[in-house]
Each structure stands twice: as structure tokens, then as C-alpha cells.
N, C-alpha and C. Protein backbone atom coordinates (compact mmCIF):
# COMPACT_ATOMS: atom_id res chain seq x y z
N UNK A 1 0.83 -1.17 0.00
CA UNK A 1 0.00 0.00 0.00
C UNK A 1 0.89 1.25 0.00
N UNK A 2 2.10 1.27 0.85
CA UNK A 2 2.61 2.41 1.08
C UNK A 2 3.33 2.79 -0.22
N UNK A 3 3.74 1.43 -1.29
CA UNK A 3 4.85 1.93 -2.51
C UNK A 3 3.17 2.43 -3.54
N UNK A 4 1.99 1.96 -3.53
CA UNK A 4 1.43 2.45 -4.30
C UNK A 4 0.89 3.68 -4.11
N UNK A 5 0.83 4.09 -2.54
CA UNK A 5 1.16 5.90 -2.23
C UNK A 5 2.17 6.66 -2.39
N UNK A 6 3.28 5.93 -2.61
CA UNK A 6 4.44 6.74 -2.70
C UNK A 6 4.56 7.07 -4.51
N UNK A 7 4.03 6.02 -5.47
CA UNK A 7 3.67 6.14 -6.67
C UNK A 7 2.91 7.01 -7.19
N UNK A 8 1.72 7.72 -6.10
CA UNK A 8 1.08 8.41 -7.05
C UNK A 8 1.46 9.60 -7.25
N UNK A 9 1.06 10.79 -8.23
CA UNK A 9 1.74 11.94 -8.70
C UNK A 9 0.42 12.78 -8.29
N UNK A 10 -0.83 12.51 -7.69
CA UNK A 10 -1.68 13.25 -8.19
C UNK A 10 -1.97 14.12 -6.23
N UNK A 11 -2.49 14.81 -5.91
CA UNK A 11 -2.52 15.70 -4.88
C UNK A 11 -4.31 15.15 -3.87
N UNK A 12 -4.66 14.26 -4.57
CA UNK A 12 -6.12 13.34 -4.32
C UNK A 12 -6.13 13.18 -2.62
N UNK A 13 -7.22 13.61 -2.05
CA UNK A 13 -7.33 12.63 -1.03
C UNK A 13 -7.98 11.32 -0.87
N UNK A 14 -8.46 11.09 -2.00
CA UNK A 14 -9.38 9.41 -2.03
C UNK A 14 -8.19 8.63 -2.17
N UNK A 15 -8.42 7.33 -1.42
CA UNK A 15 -7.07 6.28 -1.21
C UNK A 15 -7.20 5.34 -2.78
N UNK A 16 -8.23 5.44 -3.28
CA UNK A 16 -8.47 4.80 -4.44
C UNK A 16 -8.63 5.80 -5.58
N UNK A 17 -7.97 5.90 -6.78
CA UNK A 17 -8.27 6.73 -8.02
C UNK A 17 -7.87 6.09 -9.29
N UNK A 18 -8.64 6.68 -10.41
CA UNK A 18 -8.26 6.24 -11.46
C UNK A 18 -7.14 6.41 -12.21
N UNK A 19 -6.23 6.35 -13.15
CA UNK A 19 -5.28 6.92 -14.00
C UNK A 19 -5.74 7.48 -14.79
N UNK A 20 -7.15 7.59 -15.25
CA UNK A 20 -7.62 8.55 -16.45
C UNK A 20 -7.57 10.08 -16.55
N UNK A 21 -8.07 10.66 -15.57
CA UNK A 21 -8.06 12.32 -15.23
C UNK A 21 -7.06 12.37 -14.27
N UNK A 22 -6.30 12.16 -12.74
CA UNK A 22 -7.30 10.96 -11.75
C UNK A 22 -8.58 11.40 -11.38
N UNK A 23 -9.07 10.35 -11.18
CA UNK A 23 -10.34 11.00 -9.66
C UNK A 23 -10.47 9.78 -9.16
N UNK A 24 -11.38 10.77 -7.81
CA UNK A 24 -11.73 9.19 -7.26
C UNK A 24 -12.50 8.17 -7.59
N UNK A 25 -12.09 7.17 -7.48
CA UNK A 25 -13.08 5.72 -7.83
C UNK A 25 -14.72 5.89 -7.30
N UNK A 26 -15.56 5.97 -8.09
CA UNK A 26 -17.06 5.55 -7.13
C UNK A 26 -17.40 3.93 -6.74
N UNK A 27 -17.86 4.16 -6.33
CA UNK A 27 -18.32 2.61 -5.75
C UNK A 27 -18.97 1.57 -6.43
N UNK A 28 -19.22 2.10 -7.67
CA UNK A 28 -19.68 0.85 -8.73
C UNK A 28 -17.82 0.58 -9.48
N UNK A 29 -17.26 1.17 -9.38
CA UNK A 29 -15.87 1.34 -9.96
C UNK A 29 -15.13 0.21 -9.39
N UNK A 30 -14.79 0.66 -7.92
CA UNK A 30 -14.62 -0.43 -6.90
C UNK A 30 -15.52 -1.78 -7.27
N UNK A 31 -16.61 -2.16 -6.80
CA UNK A 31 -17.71 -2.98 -7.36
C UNK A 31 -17.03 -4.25 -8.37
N UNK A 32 -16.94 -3.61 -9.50
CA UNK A 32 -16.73 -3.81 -10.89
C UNK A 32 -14.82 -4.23 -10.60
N UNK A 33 -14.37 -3.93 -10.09
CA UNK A 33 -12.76 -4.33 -9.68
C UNK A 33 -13.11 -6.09 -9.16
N UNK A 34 -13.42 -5.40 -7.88
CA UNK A 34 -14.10 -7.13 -7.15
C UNK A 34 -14.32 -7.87 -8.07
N UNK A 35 -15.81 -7.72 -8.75
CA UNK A 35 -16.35 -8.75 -9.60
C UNK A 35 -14.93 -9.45 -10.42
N UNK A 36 -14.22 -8.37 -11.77
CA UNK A 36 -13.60 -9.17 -12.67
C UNK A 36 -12.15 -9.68 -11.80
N UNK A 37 -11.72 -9.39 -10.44
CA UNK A 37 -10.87 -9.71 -10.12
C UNK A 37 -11.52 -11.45 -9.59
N UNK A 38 -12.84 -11.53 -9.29
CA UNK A 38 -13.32 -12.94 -8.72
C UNK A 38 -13.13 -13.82 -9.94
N UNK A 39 -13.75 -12.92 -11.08
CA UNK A 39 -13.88 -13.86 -11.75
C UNK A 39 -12.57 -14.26 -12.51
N UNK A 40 -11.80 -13.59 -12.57
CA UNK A 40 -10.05 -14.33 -12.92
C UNK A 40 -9.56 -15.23 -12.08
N UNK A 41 -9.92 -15.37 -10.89
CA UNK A 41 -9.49 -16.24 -9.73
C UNK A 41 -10.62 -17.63 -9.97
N UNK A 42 -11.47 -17.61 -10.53
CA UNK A 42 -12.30 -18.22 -11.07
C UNK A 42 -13.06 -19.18 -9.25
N UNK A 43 -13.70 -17.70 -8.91
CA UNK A 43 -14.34 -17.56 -7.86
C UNK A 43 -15.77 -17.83 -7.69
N UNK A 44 -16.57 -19.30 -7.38
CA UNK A 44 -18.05 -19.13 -7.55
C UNK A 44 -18.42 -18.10 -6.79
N UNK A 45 -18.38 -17.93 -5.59
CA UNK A 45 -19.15 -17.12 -4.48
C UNK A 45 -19.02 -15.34 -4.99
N UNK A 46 -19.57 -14.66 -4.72
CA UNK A 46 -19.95 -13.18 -5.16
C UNK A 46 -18.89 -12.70 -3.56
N UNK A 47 -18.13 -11.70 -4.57
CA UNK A 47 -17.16 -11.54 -3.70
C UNK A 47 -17.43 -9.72 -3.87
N UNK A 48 -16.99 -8.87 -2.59
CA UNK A 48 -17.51 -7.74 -2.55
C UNK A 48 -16.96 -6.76 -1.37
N UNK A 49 -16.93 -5.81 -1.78
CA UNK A 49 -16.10 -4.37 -0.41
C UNK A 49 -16.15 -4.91 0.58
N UNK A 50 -17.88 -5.19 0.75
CA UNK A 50 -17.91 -5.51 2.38
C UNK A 50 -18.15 -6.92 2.85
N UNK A 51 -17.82 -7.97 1.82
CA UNK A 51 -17.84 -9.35 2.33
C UNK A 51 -16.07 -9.44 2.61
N UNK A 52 -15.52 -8.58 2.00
CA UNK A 52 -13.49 -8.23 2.26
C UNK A 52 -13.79 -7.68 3.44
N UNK A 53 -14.37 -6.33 4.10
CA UNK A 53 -14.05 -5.84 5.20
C UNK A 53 -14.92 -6.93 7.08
N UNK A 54 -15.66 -7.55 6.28
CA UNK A 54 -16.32 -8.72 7.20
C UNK A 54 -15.60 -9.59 7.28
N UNK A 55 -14.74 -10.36 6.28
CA UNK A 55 -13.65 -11.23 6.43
C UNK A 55 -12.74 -10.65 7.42
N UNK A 56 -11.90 -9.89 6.95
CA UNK A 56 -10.93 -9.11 7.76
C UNK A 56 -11.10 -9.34 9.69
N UNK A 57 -12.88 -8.82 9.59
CA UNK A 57 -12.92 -8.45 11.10
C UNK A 57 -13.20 -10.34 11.76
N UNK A 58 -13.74 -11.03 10.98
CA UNK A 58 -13.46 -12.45 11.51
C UNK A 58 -12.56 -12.80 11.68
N UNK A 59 -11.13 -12.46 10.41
CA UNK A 59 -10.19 -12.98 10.45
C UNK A 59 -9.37 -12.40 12.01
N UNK A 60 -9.39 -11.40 12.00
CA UNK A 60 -8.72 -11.28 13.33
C UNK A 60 -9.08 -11.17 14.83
N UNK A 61 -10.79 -11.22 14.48
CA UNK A 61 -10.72 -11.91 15.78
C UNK A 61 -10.67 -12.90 15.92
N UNK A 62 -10.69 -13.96 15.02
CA UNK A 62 -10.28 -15.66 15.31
C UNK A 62 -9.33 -16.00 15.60
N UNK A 63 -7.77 -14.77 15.28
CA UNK A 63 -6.51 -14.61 15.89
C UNK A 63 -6.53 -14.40 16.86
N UNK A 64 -7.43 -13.95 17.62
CA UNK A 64 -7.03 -12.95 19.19
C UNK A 64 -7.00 -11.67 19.05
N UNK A 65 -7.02 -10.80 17.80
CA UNK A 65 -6.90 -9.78 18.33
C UNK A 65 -8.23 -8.78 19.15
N UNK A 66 -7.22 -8.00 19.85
CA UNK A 66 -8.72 -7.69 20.63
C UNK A 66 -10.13 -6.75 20.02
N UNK A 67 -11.32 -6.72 20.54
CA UNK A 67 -12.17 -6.52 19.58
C UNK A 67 -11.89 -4.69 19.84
N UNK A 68 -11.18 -4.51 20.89
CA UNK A 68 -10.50 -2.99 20.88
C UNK A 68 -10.26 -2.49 19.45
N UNK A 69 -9.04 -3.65 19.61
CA UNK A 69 -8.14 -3.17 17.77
C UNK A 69 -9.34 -2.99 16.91
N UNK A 70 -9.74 -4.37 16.78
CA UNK A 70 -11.02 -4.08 15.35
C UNK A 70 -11.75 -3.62 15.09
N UNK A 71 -12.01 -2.94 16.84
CA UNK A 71 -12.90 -1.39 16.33
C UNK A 71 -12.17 -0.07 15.82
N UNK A 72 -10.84 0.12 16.24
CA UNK A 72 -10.23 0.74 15.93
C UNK A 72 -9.98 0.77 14.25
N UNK A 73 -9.22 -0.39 13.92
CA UNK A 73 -9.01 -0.62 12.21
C UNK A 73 -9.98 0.22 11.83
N UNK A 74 -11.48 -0.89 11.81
CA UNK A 74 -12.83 -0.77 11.10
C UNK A 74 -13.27 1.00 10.95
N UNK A 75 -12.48 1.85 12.25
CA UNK A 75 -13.63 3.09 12.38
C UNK A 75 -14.50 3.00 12.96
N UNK A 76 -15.12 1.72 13.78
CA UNK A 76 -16.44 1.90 14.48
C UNK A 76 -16.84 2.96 15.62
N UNK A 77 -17.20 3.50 16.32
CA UNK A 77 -17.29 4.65 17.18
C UNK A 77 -17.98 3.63 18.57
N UNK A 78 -18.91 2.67 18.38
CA UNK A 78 -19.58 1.95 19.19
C UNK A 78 -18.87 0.28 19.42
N UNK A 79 -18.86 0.22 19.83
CA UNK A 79 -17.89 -1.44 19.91
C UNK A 79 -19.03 -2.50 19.49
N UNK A 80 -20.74 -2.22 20.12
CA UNK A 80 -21.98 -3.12 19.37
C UNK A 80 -21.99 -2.88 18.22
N UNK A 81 -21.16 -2.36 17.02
CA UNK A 81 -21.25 -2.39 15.72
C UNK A 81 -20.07 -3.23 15.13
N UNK A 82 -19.20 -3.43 15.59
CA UNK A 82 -17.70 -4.41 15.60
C UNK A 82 -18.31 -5.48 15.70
N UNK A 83 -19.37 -5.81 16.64
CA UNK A 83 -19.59 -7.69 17.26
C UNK A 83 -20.38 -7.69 16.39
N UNK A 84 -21.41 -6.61 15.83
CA UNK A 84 -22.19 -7.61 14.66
C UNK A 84 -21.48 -7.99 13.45
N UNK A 85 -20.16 -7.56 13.03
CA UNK A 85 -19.39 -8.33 12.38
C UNK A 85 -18.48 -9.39 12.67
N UNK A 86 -18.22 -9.66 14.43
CA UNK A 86 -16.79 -10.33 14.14
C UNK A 86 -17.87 -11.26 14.48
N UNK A 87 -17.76 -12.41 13.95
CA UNK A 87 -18.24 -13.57 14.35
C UNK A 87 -17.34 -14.63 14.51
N UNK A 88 -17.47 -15.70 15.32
CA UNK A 88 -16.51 -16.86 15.57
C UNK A 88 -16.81 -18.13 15.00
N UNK A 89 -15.60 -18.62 14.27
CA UNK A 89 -16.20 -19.77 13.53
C UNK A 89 -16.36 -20.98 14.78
N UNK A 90 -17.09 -22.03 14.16
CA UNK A 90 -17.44 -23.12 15.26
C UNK A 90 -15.86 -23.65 16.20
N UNK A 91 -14.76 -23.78 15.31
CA UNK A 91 -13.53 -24.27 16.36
C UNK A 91 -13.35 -22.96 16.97
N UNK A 92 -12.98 -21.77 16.93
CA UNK A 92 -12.68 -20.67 17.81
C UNK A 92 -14.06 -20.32 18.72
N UNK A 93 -15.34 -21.22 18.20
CA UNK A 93 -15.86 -20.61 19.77
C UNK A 93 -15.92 -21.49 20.47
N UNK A 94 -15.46 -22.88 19.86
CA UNK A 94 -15.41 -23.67 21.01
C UNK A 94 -14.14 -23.85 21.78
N UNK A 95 -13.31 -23.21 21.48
CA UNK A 95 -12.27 -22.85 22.11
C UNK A 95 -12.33 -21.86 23.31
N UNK A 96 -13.16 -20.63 22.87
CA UNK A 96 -13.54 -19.62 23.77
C UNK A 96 -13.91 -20.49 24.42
N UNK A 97 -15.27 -21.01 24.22
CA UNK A 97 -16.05 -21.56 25.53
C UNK A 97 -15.26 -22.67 26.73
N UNK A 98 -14.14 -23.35 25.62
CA UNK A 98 -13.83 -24.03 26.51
C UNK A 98 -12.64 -23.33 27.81
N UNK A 99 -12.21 -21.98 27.44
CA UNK A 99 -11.50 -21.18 28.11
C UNK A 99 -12.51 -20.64 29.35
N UNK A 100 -13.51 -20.52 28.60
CA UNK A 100 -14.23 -19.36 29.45
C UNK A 100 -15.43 -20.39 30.69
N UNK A 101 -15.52 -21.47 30.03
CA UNK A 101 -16.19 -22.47 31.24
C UNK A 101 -15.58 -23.60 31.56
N UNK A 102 -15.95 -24.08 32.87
CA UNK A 102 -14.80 -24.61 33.29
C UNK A 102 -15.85 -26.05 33.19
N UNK A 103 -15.52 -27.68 33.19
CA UNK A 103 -16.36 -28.35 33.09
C UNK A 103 -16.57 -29.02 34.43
N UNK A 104 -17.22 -28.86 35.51
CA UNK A 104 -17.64 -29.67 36.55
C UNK A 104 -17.93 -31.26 36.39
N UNK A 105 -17.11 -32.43 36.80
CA UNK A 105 -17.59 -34.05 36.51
C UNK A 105 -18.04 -33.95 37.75
């Protein structure tokens, strides 16, 4: 990311732009990136901005990181807007759970 900021020539504040004029990318622009980039990877599932930024926040909280950080990354202002994305797959919550309860025989 940082050599393709250090690349650009243009004075833009959008993190995404075109080479044509520049300007910034709109969101069907972006959109349309996703799509033909899925489909070169020869991707069934519909791949998209925010099924990438929902991955992301699973992906690291299934690492540990704390849901602090991932509100931080994300921008969230409320931390109940972080948990409706990070979700835990079935082995990391049964891991939690097995941390977090203890089993009485």
C-alpha cells in the first residue's frame, strides 16, 4: 500500500483513483474491480467491499486480536457495531467456551 502511495503523482485525497483524469473511484468502480478480479481467480461465491471488510474483522478476531483493535481498524465509534461483524467460527468458539467455562464431573 505504502509503494502504491508513494507512486502516485496526483494531490487526491481518495485512497483509491483512477489513471484517467485521476479521480476518485465511485463505488460501482470499486464494485466492478471485485467482480472481474473474482472472476479471474475463477471464484463461484460473489465476492464484494464488504464481504473483504467482514472477512478481515473475523479474520482477526479468530486470531485474538482484541475486539479494541477491530474497532479501531474498522472506524467503528460503538464497539456493538464491531460484534455484529466479528463472528466466531465453530472451532474458535469452542475454544472460547472451553476457556471461558470450566467443566464440573
Amino acid at each position: 500500500m505504502q509503494h502504491y502511495l508513494n507512486a502516485r503523482t496526483d494531490d487526491g485525497r481518495a485512497l483509491f483513483v483512477t489513471e484517467r483524469r485521476p479521480h476518485r473511484m465511485s463505488i460501482h468502480e470499486i464494485q466492478y474491480m471485485f467482480k472481474r478480479i473474482a472472476s479471474r481467480c475463477n471464484l463461484e461465491e460473489k465476492v464484494s467491499p464488504h464481504k473483504m471488510r467482514h472477512t478481515l474483522a473475523t479474520v482477526l478476531i479468530n486470531q485474538g486480536a482484541p475486539l479494541v483493535m477491530e474497532q479501531s481498524i474498522r472506524g467503528h465509534e460503538k464497539p456493538e457495531m464491531t460484534q455484529l461483524y466479528a463472528t466466531l467460527s465453530g472451532a474458535s468458539g469452542q475454544q472460547a467456551y472451553g476457556r471461558c467455562f470450566v467443566q464440573w464431573v
